[in-house]
Protein backbone atom coordinates (compact mmCIF):
# COMPACT_ATOMS: atom_id res chain seq x y z
CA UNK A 1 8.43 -11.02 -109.22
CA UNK A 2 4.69 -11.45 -109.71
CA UNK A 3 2.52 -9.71 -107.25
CA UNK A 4 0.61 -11.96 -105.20
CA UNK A 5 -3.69 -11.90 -105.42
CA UNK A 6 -5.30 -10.23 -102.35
CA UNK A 7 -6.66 -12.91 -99.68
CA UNK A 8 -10.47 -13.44 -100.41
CA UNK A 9 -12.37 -12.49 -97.41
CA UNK A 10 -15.20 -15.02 -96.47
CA UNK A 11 -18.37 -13.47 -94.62
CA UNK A 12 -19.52 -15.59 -92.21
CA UNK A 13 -23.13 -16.85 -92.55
CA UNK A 14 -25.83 -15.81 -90.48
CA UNK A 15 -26.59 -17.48 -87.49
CA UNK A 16 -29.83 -19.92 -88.64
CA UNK A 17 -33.44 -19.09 -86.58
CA UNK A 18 -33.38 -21.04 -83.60
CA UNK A 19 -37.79 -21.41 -84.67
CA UNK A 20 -39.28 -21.15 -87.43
CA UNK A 21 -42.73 -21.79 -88.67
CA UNK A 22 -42.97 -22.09 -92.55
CA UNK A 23 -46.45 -22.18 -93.99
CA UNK A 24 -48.15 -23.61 -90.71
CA UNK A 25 -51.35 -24.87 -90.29
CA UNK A 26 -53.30 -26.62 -87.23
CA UNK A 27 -56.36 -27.72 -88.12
CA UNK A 28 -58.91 -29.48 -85.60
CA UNK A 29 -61.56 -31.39 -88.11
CA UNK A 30 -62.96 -28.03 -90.27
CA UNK A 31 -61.61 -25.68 -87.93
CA UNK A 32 -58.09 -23.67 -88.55
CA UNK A 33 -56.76 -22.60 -85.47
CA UNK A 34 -53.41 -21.34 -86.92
CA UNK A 35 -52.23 -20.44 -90.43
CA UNK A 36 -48.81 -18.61 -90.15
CA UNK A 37 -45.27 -18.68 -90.86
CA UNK A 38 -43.29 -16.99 -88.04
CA UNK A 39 -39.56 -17.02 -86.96
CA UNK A 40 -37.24 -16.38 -83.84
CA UNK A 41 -33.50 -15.17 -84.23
CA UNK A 42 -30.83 -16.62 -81.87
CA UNK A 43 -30.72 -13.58 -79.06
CA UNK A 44 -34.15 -12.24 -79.87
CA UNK A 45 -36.92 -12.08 -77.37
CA UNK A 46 -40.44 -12.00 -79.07
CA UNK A 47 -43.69 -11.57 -77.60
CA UNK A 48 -47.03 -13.03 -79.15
CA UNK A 49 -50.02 -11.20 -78.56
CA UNK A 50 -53.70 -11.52 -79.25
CA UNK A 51 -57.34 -12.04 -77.99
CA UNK A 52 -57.54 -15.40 -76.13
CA UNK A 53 -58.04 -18.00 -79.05
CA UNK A 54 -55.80 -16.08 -81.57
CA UNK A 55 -53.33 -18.75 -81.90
CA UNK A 56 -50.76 -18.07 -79.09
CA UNK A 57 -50.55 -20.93 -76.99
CA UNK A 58 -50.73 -23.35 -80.12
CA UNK A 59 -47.56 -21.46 -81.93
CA UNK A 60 -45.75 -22.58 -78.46
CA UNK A 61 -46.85 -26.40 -78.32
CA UNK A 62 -45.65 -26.56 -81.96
CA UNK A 63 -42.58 -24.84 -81.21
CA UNK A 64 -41.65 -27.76 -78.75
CA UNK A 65 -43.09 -30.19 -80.47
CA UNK A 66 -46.35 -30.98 -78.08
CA UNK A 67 -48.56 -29.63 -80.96
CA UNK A 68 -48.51 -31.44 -84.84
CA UNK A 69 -48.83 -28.97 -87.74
CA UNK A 70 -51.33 -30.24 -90.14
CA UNK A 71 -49.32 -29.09 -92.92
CA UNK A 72 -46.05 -26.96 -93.36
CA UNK A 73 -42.57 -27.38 -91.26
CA UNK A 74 -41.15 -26.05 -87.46
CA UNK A 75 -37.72 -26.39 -87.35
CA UNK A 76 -36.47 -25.74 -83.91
CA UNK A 77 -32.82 -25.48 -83.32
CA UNK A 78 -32.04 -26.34 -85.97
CA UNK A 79 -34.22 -29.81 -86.47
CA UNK A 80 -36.79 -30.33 -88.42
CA UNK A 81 -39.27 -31.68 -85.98
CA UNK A 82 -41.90 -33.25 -88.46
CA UNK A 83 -38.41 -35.74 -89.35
CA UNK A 84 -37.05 -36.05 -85.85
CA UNK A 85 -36.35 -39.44 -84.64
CA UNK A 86 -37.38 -39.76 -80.74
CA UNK A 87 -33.82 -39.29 -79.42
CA UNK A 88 -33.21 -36.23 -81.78
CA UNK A 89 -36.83 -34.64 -80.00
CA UNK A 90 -35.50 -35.38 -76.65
CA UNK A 91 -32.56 -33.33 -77.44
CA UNK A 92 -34.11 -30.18 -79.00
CA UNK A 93 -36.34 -30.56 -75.83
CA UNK A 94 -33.40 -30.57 -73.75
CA UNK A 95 -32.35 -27.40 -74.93
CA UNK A 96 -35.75 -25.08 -74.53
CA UNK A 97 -37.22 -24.09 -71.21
CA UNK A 98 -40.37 -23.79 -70.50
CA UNK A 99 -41.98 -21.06 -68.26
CA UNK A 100 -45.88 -21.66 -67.23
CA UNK A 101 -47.67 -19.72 -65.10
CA UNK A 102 -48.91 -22.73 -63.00
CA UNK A 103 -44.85 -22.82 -63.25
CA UNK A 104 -44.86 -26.44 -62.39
CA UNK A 105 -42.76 -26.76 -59.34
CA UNK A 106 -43.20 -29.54 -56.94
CA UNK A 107 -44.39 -28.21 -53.50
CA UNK A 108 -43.29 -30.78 -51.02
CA UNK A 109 -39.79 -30.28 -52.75
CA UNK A 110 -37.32 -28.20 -51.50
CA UNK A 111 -36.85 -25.11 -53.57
CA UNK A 112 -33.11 -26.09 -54.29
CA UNK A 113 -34.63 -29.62 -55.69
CA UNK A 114 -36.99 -27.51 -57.77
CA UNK A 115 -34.30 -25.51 -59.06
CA UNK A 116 -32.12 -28.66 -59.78
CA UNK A 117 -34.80 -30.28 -62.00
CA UNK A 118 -32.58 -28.12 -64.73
CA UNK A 119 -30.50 -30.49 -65.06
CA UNK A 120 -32.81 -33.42 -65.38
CA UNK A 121 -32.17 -32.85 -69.69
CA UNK A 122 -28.66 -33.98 -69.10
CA UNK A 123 -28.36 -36.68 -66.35
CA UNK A 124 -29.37 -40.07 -66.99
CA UNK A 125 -32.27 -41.83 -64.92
CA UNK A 126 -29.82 -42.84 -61.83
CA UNK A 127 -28.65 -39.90 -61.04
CA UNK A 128 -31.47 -37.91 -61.34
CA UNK A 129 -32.95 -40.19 -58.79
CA UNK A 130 -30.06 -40.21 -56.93
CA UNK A 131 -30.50 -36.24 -56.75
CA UNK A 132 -34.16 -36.89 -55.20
CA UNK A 133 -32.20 -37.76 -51.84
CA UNK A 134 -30.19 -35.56 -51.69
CA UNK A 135 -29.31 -32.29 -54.30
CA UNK A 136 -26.02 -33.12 -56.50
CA UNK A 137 -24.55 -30.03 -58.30
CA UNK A 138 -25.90 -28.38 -55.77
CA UNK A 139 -23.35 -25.43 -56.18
CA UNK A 140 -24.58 -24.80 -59.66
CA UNK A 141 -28.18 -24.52 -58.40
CA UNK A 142 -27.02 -22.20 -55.43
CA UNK A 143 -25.37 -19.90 -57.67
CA UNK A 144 -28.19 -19.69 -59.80
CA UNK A 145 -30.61 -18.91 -56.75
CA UNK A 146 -28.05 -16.08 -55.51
CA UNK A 147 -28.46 -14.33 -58.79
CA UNK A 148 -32.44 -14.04 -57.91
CA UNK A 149 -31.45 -13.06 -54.18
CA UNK A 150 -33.09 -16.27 -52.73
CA UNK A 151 -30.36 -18.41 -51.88
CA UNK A 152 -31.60 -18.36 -48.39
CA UNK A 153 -34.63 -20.37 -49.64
CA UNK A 154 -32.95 -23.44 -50.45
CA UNK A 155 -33.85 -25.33 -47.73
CA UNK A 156 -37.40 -24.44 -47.75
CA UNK A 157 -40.49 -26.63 -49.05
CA UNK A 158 -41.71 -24.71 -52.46
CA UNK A 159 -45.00 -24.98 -51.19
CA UNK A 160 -44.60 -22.56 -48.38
CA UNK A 161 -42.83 -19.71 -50.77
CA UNK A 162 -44.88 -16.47 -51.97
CA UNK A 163 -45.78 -16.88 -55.51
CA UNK A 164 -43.02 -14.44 -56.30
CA UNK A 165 -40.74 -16.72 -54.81
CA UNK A 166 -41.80 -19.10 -56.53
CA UNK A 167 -41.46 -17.64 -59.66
CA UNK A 168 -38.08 -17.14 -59.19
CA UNK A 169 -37.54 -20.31 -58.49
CA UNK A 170 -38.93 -21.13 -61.78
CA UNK A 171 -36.11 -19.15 -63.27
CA UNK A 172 -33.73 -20.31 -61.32
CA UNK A 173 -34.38 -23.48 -63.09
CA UNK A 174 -34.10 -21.86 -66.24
CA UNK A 175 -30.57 -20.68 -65.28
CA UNK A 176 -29.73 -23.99 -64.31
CA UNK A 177 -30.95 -26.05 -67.61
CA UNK A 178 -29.34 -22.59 -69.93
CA UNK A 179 -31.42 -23.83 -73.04
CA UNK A 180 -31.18 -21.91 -75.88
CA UNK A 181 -34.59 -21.06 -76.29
CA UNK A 182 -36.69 -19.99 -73.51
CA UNK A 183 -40.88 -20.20 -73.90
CA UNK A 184 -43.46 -19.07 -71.67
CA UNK A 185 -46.77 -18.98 -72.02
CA UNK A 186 -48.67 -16.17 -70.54
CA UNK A 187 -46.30 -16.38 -67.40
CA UNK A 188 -47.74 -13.12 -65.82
CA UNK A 189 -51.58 -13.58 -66.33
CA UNK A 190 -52.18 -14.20 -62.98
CA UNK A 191 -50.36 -11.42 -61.44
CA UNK A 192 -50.83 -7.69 -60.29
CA UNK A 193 -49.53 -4.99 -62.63
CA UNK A 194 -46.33 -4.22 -60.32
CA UNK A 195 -45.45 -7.85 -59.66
CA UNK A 196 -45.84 -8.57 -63.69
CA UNK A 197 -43.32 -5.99 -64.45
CA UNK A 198 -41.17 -7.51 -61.89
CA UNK A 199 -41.63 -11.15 -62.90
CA UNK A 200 -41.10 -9.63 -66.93
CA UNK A 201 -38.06 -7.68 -65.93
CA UNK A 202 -36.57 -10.69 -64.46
CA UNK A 203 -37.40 -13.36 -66.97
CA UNK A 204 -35.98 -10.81 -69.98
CA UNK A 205 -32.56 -10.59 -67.69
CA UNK A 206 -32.46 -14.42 -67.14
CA UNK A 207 -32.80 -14.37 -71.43
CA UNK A 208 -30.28 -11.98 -71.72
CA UNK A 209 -27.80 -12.81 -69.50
CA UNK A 210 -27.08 -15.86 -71.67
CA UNK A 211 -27.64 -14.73 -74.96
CA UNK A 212 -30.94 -17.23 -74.69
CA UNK A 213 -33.96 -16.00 -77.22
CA UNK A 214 -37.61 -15.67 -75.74
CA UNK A 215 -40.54 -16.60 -77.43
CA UNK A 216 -43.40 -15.57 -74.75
CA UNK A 217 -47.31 -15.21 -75.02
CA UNK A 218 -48.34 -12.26 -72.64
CA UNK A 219 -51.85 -10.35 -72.97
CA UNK A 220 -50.28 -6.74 -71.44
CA UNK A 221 -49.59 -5.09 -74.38
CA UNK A 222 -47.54 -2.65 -72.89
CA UNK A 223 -45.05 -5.27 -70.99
CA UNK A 224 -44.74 -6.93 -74.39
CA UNK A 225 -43.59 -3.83 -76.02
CA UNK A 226 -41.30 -2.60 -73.68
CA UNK A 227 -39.76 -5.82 -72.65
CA UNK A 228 -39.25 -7.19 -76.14
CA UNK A 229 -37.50 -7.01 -79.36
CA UNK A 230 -40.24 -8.14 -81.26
CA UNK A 231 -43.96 -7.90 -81.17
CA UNK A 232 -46.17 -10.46 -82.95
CA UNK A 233 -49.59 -9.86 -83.69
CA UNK A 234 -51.98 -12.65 -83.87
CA UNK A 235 -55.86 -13.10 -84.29
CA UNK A 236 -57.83 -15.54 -85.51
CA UNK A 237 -55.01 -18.02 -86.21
CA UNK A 238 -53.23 -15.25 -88.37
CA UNK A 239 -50.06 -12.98 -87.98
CA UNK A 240 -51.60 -9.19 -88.10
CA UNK A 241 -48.55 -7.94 -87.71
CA UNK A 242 -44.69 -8.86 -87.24
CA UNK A 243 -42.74 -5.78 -86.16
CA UNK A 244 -39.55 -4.41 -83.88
CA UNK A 245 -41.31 -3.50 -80.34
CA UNK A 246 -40.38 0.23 -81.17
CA UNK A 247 -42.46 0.42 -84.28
CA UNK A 248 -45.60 -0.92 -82.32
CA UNK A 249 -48.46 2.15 -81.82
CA UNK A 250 -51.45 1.78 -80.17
CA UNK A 251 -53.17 2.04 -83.77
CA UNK A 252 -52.09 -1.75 -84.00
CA UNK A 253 -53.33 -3.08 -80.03
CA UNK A 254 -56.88 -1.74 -80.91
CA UNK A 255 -57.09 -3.12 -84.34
CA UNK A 256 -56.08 -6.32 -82.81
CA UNK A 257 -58.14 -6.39 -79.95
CA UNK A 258 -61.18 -4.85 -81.78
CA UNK A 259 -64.34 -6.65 -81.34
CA UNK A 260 -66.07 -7.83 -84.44
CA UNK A 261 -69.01 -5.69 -85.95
């Protein structure tokens, strides 16, 4: 009786990046505003940080797809967006959220509309309309809003909230939409130190809760470091440095930040 071979195990590949910028450039006429390659891991949450004009906010336009590299590829979940037809855009747009912090909300709305527009990715044109009267799904957005302890605000114009009600309406929305990549750019700017921590605190729970990845432009280098898995350095259109949040010193925030001779 001949022995029979051992079963081959088969290692599963490694998720892809859900981003990744390879060999990037944005050029404006002469000017280079960005010159980087740079990736995000599905789960990850990674902060970009920099003096103003270092690059942030452009890696997040071309990340959805609002910004055109001059040369070089982003290839965001998994599509090449340089190739995508207009239907295939609309999809990877679908799945990434978006957190401002103007946070676009519509004030005469009702904070349960607000949170609602989450869905607007999947319904069609009728029945997001249809919504407009009156909420549909409303359970879903409910649930969401009870998670953020402001369920009671459903009902309530957006306009009349705090802005740290409004904030969480903002991810409220992101709960409802559950993209798989979550960007927000410099979503805590406007807010004092406590409040920014809370705001922070809640938007890396809403990420982690559904194993969502961040990819978030703050200028409190401290919030960035404890709040993320990654910290990416950026100045002048250039990654300084690319490293896990724990490895970060203060060595690296003043070299960044360090005014030029």
């Amino acid at each position: 009786m001949t022995g029979m071979a051992p079963a081959q195990q088969t290692t599963a590949a490694p998720p892809a990046n859900v981003l990744e910028l390879k060999d990037v450039t944005v050029r404006y006429g002469t000017r280079t505003v960005l010159d980087a390659s740079l990736s995000v891991a599905p789960g990850q949450k990674v902060a970009l940080v920099g003096p103003s004009g270092a690059g942030k906010s452009t890696v997040l336009g071309l990340s959805n797809g609002s910004v055109t590299p001059s040369t070089g590829t982003v290839t965001t979940l998994g599509t090449e967006l340089g190739a995508a037809t207009r239907r295939q855009l609309r999809a990877v747009r679908a799945g990434i959220g978006t957190v401002h912090q103007r946070l676009d909300l519509v004030g005469p709305l009702s904070a349960i509309h607000n949170v609602n527009a989450g869905h607007l990715g999947r319904w069609g044109l009728w029945k997001s309309l249809a919504s407009l009267v009156r909420p549909l799904e409303g359970d879903v957005a409910l649930a969401a809003m009870a998670r953020l302890g402001i369920e009671e605000l459903a009902p309530t114009r957006t306009e009349r909230l705090s802005g740290g009600e409004q904030q969480r309406v903002a991810l409220a929305r992101i709960i409802v939409q559950d993209p798989a990549l979550v960007l927000a750019d410099e979503p805590i700017s406007s807010l004092d130190p406590q409040r920014a921590r809370v705001v922070m605190d809640l938007l890396a729970a809403v990420v982690a809760d559904g194993d969502r990845s961040l990819l978030v432009s703050l200028h409190d280098f401290d919030i960035a470091r404890s709040v993320c898995d990654r910290v990416i350095g950026l100045r002048q259109g250039h990654v300084v440095f690319d490293l896990p949040a724990g490895e970060v010193t203060d060595a690296h925030r003043d070299e960044l930040y360090r005014l030029p001779a």
